[in-house]
C-alpha atoms as a PDB file:
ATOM      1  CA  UNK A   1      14.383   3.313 -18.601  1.00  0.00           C
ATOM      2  CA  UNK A   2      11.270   3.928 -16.364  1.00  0.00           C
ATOM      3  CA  UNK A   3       9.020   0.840 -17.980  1.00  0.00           C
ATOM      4  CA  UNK A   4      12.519  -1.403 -18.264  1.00  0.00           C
ATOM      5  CA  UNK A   5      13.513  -0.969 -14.536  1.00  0.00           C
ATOM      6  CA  UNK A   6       9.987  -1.823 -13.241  1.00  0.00           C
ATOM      7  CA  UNK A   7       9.291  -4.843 -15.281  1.00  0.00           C
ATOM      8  CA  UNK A   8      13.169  -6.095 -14.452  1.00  0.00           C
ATOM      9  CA  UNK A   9      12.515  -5.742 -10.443  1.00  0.00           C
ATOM     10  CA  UNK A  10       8.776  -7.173 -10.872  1.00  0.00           C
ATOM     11  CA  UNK A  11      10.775 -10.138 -12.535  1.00  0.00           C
ATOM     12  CA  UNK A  12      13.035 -10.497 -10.101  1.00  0.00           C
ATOM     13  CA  UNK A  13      10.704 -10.199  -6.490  1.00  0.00           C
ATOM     14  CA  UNK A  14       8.402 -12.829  -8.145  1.00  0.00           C
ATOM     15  CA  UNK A  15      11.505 -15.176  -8.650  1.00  0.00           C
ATOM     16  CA  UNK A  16      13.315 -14.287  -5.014  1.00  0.00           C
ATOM     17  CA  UNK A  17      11.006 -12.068  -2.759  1.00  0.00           C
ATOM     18  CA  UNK A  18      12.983 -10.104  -0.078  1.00  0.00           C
ATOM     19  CA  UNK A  19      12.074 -11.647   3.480  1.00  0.00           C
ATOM     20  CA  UNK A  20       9.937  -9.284   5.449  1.00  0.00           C
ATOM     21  CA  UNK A  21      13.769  -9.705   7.934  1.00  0.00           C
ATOM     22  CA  UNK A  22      16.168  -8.454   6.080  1.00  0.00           C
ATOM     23  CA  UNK A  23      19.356  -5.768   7.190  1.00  0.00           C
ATOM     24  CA  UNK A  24      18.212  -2.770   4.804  1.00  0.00           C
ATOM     25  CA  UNK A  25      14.598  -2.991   6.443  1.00  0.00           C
ATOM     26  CA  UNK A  26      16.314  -3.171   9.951  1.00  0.00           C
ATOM     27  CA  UNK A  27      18.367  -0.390   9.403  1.00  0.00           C
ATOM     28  CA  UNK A  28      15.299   1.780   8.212  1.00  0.00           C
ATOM     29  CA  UNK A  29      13.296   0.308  11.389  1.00  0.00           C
ATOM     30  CA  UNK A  30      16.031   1.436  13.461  1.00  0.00           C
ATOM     31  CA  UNK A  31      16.062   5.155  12.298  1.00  0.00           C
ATOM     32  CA  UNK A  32      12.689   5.944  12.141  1.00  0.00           C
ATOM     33  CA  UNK A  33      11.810   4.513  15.984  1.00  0.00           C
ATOM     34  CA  UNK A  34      14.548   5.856  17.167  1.00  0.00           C
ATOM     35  CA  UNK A  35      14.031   9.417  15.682  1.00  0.00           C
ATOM     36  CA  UNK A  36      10.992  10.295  17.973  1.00  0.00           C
ATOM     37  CA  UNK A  37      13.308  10.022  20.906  1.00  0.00           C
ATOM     38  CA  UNK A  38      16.328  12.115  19.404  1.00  0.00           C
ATOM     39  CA  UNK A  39      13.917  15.003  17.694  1.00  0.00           C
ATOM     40  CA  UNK A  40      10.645  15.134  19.632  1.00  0.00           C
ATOM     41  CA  UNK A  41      11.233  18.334  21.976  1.00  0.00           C
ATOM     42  CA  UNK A  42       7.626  19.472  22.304  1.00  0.00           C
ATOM     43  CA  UNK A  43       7.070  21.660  19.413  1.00  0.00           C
ATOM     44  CA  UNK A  44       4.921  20.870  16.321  1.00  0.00           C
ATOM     45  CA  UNK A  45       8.163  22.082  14.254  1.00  0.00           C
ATOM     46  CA  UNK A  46       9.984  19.051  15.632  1.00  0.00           C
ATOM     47  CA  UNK A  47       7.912  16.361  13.811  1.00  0.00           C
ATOM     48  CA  UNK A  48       7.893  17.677  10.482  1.00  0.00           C
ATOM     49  CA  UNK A  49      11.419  18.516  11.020  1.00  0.00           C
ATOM     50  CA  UNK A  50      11.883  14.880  11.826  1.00  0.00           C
ATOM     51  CA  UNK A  51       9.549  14.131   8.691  1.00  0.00           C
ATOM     52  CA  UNK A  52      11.919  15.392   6.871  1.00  0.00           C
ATOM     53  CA  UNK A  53      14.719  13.820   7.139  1.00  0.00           C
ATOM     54  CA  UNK A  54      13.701  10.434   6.876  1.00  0.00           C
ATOM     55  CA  UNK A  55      11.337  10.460   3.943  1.00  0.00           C
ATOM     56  CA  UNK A  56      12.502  13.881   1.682  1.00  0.00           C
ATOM     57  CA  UNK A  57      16.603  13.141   2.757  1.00  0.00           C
ATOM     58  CA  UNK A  58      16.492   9.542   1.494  1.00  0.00           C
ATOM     59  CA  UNK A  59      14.462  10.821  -1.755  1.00  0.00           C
ATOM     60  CA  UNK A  60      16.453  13.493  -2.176  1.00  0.00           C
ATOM     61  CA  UNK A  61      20.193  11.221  -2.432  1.00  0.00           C
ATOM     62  CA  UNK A  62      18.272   8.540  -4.598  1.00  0.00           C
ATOM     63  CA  UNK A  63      17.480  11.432  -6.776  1.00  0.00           C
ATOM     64  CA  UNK A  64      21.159  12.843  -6.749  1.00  0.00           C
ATOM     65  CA  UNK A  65      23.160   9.051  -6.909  1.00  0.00           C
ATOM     66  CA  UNK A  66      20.686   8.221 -10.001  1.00  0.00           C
ATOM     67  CA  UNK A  67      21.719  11.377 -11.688  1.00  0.00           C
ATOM     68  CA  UNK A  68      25.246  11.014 -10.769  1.00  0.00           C
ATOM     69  CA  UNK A  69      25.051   7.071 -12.625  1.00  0.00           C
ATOM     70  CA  UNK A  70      22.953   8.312 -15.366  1.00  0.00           C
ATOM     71  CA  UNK A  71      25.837  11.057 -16.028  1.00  0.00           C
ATOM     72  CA  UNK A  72      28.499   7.782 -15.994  1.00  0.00           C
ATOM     73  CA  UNK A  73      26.173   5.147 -18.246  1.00  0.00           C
ATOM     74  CA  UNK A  74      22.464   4.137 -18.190  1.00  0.00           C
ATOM     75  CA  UNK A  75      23.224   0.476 -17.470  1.00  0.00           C
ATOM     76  CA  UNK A  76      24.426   1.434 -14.182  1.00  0.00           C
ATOM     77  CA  UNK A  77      21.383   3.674 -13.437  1.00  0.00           C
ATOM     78  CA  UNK A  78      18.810   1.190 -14.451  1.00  0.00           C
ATOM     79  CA  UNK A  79      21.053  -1.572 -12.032  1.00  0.00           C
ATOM     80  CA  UNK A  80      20.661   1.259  -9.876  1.00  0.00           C
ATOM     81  CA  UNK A  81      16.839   1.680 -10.269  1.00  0.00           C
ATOM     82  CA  UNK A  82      16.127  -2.015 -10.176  1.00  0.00           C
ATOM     83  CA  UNK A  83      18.061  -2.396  -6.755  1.00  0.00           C
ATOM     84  CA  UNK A  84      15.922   0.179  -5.847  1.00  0.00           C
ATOM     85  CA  UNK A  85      12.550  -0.570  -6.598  1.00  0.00           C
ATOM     86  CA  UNK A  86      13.565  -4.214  -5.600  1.00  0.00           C
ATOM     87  CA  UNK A  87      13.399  -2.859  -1.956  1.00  0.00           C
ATOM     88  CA  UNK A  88      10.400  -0.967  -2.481  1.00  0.00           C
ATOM     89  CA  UNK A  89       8.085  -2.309  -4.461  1.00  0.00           C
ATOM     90  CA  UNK A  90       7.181  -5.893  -3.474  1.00  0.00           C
ATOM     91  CA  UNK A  91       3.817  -7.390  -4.842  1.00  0.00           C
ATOM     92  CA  UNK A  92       4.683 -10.935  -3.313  1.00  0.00           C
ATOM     93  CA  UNK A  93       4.328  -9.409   0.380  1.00  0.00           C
ATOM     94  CA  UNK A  94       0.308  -9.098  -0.863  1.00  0.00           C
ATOM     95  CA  UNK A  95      -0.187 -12.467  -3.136  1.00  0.00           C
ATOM     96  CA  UNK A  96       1.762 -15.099  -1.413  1.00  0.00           C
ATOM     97  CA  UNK A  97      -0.047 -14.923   2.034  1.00  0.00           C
ATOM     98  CA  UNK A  98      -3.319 -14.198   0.517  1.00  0.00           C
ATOM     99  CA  UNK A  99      -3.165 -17.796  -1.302  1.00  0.00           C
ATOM    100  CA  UNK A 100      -1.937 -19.642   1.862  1.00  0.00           C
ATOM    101  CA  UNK A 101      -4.981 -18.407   3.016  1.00  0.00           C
ATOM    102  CA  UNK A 102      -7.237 -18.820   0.655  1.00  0.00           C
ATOM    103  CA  UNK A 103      -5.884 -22.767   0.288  1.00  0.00           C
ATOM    104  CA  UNK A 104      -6.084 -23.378   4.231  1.00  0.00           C
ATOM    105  CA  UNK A 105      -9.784 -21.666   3.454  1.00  0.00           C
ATOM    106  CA  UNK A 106     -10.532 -23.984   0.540  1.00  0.00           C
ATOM    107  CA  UNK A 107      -8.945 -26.925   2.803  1.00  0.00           C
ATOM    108  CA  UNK A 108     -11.646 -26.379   5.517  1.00  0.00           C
ATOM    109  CA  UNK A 109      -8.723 -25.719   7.758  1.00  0.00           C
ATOM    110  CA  UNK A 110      -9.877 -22.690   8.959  1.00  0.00           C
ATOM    111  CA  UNK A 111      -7.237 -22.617  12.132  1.00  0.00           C
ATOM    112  CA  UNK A 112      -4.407 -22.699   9.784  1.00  0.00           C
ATOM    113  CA  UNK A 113      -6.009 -19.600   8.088  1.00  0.00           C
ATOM    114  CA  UNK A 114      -5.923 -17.820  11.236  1.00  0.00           C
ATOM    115  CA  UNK A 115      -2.617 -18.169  11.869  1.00  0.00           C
ATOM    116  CA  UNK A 116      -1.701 -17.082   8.324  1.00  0.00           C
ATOM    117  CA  UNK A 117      -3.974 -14.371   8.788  1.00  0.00           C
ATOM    118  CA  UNK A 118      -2.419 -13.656  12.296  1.00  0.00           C
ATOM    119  CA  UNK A 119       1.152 -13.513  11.521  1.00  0.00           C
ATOM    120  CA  UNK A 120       0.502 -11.690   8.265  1.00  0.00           C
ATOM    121  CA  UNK A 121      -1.127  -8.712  10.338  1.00  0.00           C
ATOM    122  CA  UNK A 122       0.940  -8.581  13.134  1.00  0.00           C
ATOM    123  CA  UNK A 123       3.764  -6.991  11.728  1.00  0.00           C
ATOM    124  CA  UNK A 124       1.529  -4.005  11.313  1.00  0.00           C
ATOM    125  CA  UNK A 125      -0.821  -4.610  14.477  1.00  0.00           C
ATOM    126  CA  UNK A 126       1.231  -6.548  17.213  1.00  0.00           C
ATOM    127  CA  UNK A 127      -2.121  -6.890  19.131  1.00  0.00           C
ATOM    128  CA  UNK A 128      -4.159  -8.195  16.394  1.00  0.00           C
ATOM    129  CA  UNK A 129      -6.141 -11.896  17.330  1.00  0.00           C
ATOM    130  CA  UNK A 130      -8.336 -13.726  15.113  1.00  0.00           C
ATOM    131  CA  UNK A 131      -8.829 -16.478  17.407  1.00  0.00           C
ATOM    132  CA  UNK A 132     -12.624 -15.916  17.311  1.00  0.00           C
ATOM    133  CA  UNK A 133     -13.016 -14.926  13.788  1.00  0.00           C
ATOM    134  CA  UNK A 134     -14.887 -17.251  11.557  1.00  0.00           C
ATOM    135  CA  UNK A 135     -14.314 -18.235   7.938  1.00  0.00           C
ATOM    136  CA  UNK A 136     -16.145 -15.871   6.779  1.00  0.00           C
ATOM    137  CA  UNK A 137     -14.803 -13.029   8.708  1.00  0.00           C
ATOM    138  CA  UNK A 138     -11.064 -14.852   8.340  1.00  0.00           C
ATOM    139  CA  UNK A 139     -11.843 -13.674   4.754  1.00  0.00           C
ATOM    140  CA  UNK A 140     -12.791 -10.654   4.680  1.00  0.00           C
ATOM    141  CA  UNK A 141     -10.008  -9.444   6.877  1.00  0.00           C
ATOM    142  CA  UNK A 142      -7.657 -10.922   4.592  1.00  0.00           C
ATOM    143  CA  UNK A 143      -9.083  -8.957   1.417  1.00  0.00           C
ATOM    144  CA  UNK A 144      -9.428  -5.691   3.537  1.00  0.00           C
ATOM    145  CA  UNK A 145      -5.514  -6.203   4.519  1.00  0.00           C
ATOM    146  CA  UNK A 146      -4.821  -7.684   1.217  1.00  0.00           C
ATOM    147  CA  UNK A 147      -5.667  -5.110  -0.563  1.00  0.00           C
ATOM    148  CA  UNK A 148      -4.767  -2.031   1.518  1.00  0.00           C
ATOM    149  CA  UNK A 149      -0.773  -4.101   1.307  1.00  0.00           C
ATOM    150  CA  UNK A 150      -1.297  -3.985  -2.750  1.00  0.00           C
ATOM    151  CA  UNK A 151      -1.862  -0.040  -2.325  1.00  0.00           C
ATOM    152  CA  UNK A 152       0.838  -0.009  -0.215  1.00  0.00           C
ATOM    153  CA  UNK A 153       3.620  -1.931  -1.381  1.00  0.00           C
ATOM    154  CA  UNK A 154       2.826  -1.764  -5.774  1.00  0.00           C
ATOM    155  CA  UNK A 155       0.516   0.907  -7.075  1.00  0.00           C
ATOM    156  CA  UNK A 156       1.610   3.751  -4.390  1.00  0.00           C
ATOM    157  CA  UNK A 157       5.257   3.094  -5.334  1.00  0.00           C
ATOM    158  CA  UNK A 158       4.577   2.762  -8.583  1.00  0.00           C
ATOM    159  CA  UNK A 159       3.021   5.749  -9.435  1.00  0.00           C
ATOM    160  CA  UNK A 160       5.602   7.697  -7.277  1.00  0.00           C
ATOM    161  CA  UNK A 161       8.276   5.663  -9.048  1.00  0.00           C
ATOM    162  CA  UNK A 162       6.592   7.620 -12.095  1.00  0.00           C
ATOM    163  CA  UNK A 163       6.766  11.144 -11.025  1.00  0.00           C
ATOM    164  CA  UNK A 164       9.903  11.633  -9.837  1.00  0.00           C
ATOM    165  CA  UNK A 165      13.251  11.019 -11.158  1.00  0.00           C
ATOM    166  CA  UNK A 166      15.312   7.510 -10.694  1.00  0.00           C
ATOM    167  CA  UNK A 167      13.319   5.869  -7.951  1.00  0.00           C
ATOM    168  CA  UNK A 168      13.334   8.713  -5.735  1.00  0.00           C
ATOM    169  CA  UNK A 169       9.802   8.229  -5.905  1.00  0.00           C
ATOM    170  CA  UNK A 170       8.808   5.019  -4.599  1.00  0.00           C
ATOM    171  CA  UNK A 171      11.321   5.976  -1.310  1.00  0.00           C
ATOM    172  CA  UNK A 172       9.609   8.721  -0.830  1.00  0.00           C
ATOM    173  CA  UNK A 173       5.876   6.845  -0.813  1.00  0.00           C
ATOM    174  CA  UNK A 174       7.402   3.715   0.855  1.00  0.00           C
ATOM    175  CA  UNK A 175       8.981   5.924   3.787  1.00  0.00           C
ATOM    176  CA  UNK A 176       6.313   8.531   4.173  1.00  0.00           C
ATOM    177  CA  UNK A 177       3.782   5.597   4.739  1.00  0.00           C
ATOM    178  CA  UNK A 178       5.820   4.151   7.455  1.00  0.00           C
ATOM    179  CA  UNK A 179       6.686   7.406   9.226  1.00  0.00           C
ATOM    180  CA  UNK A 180       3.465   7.707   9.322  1.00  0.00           C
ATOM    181  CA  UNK A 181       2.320   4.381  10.652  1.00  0.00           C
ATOM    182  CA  UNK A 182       5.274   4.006  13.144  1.00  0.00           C
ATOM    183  CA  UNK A 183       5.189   7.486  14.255  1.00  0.00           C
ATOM    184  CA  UNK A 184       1.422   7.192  14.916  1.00  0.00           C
ATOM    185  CA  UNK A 185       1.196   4.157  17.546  1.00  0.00           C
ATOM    186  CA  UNK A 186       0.054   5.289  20.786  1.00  0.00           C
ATOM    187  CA  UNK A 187       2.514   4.110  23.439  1.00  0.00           C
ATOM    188  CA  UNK A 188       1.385   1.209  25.843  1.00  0.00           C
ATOM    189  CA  UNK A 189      -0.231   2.645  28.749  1.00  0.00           C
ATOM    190  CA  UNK A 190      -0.246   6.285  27.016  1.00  0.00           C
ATOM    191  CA  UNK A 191      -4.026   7.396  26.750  1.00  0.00           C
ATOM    192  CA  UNK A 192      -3.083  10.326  24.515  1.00  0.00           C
ATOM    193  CA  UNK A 193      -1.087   9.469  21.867  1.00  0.00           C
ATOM    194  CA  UNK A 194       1.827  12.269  21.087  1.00  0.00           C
ATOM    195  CA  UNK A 195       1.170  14.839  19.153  1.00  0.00           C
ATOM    196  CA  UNK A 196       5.026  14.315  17.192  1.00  0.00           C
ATOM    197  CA  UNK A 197       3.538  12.164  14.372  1.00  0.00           C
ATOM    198  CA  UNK A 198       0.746  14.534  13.772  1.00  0.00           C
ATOM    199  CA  UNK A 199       2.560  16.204  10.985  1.00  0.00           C
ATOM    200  CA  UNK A 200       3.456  12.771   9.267  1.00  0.00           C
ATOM    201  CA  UNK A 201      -0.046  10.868   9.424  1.00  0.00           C
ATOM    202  CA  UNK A 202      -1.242  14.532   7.674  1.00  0.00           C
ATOM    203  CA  UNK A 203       1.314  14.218   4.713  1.00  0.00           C
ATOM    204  CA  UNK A 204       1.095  10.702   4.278  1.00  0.00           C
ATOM    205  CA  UNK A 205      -2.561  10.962   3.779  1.00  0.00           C
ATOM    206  CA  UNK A 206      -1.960  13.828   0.765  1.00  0.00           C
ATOM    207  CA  UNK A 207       1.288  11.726  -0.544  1.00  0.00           C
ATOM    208  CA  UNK A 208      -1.809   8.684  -1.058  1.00  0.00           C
ATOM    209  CA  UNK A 209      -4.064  11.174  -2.761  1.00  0.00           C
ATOM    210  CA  UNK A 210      -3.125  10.413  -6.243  1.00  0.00           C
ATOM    211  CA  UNK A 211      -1.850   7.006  -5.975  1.00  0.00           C
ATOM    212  CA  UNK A 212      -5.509   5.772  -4.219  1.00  0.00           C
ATOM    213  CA  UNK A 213      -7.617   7.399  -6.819  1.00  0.00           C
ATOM    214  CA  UNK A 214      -5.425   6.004  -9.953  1.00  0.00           C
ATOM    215  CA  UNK A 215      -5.748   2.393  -7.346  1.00  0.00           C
ATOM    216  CA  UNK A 216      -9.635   3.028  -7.787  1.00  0.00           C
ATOM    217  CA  UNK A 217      -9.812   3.556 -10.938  1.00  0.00           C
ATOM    218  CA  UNK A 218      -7.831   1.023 -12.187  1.00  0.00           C
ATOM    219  CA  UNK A 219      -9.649  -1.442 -10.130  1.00  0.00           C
ATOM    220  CA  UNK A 220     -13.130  -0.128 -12.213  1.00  0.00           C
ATOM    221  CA  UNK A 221     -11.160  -0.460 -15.357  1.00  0.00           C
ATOM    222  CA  UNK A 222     -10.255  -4.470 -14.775  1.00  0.00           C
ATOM    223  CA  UNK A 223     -13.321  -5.259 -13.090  1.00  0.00           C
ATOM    224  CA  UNK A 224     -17.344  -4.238 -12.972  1.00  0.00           C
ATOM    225  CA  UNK A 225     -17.085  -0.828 -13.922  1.00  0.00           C
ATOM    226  CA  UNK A 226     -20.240   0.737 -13.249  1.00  0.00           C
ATOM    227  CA  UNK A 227     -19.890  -1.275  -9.780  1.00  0.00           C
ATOM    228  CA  UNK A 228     -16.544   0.129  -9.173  1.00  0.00           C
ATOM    229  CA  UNK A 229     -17.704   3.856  -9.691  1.00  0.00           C
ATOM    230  CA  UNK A 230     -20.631   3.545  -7.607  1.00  0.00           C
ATOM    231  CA  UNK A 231     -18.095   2.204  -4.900  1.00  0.00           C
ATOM    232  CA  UNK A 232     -15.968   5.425  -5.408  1.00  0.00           C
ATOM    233  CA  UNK A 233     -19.052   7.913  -5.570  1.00  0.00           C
ATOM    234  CA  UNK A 234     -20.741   6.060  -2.039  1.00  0.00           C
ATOM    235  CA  UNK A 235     -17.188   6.629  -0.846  1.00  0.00           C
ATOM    236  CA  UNK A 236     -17.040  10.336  -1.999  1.00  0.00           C
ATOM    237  CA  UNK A 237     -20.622  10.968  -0.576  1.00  0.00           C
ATOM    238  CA  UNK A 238     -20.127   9.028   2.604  1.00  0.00           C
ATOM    239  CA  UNK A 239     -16.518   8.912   3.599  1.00  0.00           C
ATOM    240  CA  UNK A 240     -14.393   9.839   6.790  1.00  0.00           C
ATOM    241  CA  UNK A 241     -13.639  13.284   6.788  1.00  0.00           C
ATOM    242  CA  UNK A 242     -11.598  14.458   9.065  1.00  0.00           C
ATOM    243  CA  UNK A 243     -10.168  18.049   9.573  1.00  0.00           C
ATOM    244  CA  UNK A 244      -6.879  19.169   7.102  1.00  0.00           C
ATOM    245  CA  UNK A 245      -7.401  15.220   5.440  1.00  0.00           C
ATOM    246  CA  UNK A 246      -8.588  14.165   2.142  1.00  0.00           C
ATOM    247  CA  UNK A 247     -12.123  12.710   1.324  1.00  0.00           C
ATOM    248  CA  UNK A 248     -12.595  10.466   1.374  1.00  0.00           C
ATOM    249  CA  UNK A 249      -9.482   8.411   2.582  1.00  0.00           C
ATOM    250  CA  UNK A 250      -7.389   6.675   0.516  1.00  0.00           C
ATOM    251  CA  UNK A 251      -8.665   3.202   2.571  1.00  0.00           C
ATOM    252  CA  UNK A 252     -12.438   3.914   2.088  1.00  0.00           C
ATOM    253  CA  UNK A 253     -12.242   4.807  -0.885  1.00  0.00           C
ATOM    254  CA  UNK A 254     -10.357   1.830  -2.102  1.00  0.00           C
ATOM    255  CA  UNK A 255     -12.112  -0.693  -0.666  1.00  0.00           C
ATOM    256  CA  UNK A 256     -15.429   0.647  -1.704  1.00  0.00           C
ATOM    257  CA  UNK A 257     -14.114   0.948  -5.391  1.00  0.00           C
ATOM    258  CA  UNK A 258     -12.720  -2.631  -4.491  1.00  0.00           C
ATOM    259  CA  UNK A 259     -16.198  -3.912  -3.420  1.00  0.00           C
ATOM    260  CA  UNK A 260     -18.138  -2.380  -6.086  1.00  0.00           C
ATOM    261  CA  UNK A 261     -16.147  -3.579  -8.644  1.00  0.00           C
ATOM    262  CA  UNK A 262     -16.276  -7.057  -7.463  1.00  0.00           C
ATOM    263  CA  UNK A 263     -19.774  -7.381  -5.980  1.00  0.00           C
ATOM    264  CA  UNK A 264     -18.629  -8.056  -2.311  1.00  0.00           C
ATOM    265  CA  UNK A 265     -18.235  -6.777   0.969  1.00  0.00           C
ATOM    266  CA  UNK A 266     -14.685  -6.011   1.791  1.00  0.00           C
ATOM    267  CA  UNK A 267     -14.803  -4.094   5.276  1.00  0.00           C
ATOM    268  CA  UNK A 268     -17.131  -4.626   7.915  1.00  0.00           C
ATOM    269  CA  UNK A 269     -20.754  -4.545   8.114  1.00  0.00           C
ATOM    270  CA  UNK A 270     -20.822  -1.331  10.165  1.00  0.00           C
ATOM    271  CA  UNK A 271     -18.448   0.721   7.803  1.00  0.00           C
ATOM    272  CA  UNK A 272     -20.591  -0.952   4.158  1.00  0.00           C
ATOM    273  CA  UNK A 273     -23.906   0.653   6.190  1.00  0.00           C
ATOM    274  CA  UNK A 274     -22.230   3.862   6.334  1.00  0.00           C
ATOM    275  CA  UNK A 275     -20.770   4.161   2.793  1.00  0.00           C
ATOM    276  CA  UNK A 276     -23.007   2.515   0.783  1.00  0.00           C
ATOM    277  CA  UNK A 277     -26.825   3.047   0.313  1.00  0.00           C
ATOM    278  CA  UNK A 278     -27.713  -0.555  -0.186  1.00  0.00           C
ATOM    279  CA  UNK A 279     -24.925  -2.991   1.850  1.00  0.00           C
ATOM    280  CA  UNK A 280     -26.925  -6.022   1.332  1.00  0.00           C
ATOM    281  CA  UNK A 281     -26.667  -5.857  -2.191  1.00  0.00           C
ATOM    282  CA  UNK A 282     -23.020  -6.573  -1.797  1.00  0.00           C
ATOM    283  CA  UNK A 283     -22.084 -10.658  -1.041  1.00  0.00           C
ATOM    284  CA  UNK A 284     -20.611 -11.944   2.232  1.00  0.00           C
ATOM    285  CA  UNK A 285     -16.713 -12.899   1.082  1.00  0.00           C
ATOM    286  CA  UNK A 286     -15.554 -15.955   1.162  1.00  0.00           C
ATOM    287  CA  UNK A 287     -12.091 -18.176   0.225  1.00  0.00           C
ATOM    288  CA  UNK A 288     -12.977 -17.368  -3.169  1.00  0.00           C
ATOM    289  CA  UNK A 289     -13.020 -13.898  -2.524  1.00  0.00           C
ATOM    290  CA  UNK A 290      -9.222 -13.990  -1.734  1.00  0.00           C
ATOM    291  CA  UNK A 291      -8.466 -15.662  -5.330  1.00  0.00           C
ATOM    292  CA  UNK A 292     -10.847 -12.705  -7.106  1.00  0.00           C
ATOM    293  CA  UNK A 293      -9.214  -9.864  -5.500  1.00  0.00           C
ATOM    294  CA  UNK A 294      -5.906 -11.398  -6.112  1.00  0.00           C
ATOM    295  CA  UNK A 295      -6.871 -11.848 -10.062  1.00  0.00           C
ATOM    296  CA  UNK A 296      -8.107  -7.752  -9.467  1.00  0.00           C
ATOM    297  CA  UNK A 297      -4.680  -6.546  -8.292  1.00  0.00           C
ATOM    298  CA  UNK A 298      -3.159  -8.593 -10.887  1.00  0.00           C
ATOM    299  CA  UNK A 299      -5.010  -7.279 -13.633  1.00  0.00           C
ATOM    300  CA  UNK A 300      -4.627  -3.618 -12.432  1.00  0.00           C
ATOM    301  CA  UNK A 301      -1.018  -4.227 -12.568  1.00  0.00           C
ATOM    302  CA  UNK A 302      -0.786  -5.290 -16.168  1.00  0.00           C
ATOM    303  CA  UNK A 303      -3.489  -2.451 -16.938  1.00  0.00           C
ATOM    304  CA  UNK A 304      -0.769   0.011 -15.278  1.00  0.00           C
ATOM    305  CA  UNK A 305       2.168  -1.591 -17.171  1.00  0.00           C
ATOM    306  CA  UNK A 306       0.518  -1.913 -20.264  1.00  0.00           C
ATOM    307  CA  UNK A 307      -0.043   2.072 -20.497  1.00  0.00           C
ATOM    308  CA  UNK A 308       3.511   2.685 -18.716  1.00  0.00           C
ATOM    309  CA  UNK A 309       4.962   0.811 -22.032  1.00  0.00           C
ATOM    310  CA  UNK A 310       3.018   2.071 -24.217  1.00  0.00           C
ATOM    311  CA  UNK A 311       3.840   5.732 -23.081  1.00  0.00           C
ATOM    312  CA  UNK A 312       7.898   4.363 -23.441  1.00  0.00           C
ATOM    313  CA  UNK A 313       7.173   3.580 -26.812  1.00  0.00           C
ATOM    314  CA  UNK A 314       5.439   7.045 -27.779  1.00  0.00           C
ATOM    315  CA  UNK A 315       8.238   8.772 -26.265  1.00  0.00           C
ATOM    316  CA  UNK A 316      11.021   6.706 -28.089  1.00  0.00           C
ATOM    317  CA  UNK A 317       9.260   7.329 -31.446  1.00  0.00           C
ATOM    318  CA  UNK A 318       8.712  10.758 -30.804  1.00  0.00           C
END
């Protein structure tokens, strides 16, 4: 049921992708920034109480209504998984705007990719401008966002999706990373950011432990390999590390991985001088960077699928 309800929601978000505006997404919105306000009283206790409730709770009563269908007939746990993981995993929200880009790139219209690139980012970072970025730089902030989105919205999901029952899994992943995010935006005019997200960032960071390294590695698999692993061992040698996080972080290491196994330079200059040895060895991006990492995610995704079904298949002969 696992391999038939992914493939049927994959199907079915590259016919009819849910708008980024939709009610179930403004409902979710809703509860988690208005949580900080009902639940933050001071204490450390408060946050990961808060935690919580909006990423375990939801997991949790996925878990229980799958069972509870299952128990009835599979048909209507599999509609129930593909509802599901039709809100939560969404690889159109990474490909679609990537390609208007890239053809506004490959059109010479490099205003129109800035406003692609602009509205595609702001939902995440509201002050975000790329007014005075050039092509070049247009690009590479597309494949750095492009790529962290794939992370995000397939292969994190999907390998939750995996682990735990129904698709209690990819909830759990989807809403941990947005606690996380929301929970960790410093107010305007706030110089020290609260200390109620603290808790969330933390877990988030060790929920994308797994998921980032199976990311990495499936990126080496599909493209240069012996590139990709160098990207993953600079990233391992030179990485953020920061105190009660993994190292290196799920976004380093991915977009070193990402780089290596492509032959480019997918973050900026200063951050390629600190992971990797030898940055110039790596190519500037350009509009036909977008198309390659685009063909990379795609290819991990089959590579992901293809062992997913063929794990199905040893299970129903066994």
């Amino acid at each position: 049921m696992t391999f038939v309800s992914l493939l049927i929601s994959l199907l079915i978000e590259q016919l009819r992708a849910l708008p980024p505006v939709n009610p179930v997404y403004a409902v979710i919105a809703g509860w988690v920034h208005d949580a900080p306000r009902r639940l933050n009283a001071g204490a450390p206790r408060h946050g990961v109480l808060a935690w919580a409730l909006l990423t375990v709770l939801p997991a949790l009563l996925v878990a229980i209504v799958f069972g509870l269908l299952a128990s009835v007939s599979w048909l209507l746990a599999l509609a129930f998984n593909v509802v599901v993981l039709y809100l939560t995993i969404g690889f159109r929200q990474f490909s679609h705007p990537a390609t208007e880009i890239q053809i506004a790139l490959a059109n010479g219209d490099v205003a129109a990719a800035r406003r692609e690139l602009e509205q595609w980012k702001r939902s995440e970072d509201p002050d975000f401008n790329a007014a005075d970025l050039g092509e070049d730089e247009v690009a590479r902030e597309s494949v750095e966002h492009g790529l962290l989105l794939a992370q995000r919205h397939v292969f994190g999901p999907l390998l939750w999706f995996v682990l735990l029952p129904g698709a209690s899994g990819a909830v759990f992943y989807r809403m941990s990373q947005y606690v996380a995010r929301e929970w960790n935006r410093p107010p305007p005019g706030v110089i020290v950011p609260d200390r109620f997200g603290d808790f969330a960032r933390r877990a988030a960071a060790w929920v994308d432990w797994l998921p980032a390294r199976m990311t990495a590695l499936g990126f080496a698999a599909v493209g240069d390999f012996e590139g990709g692993i160098y990207g993953w061992r600079q990233a391992s040698a030179h990485g953020a590390r920061l105190e009660g996080l993994p190292a290196p972080s799920s976004r380093d290491l991915i977009l070193a991985t990402a780089s290596g196994a492509l032959g480019m330079r997918f973050m900026p200059v200063t951050e390629a001088a600190r992971l990797f040895d030898d940055p110039e060895s790596l190519a500037e991006p350009s509009a036909a960077s977008l198309r390659s990492v685009v063909g990379l995610v795609w290819r991990t995704m089959l590579l992901w699928l293809a062992v997913l079904a063929l794990v199905t298949v040893a299970r129903w002969v066994a």
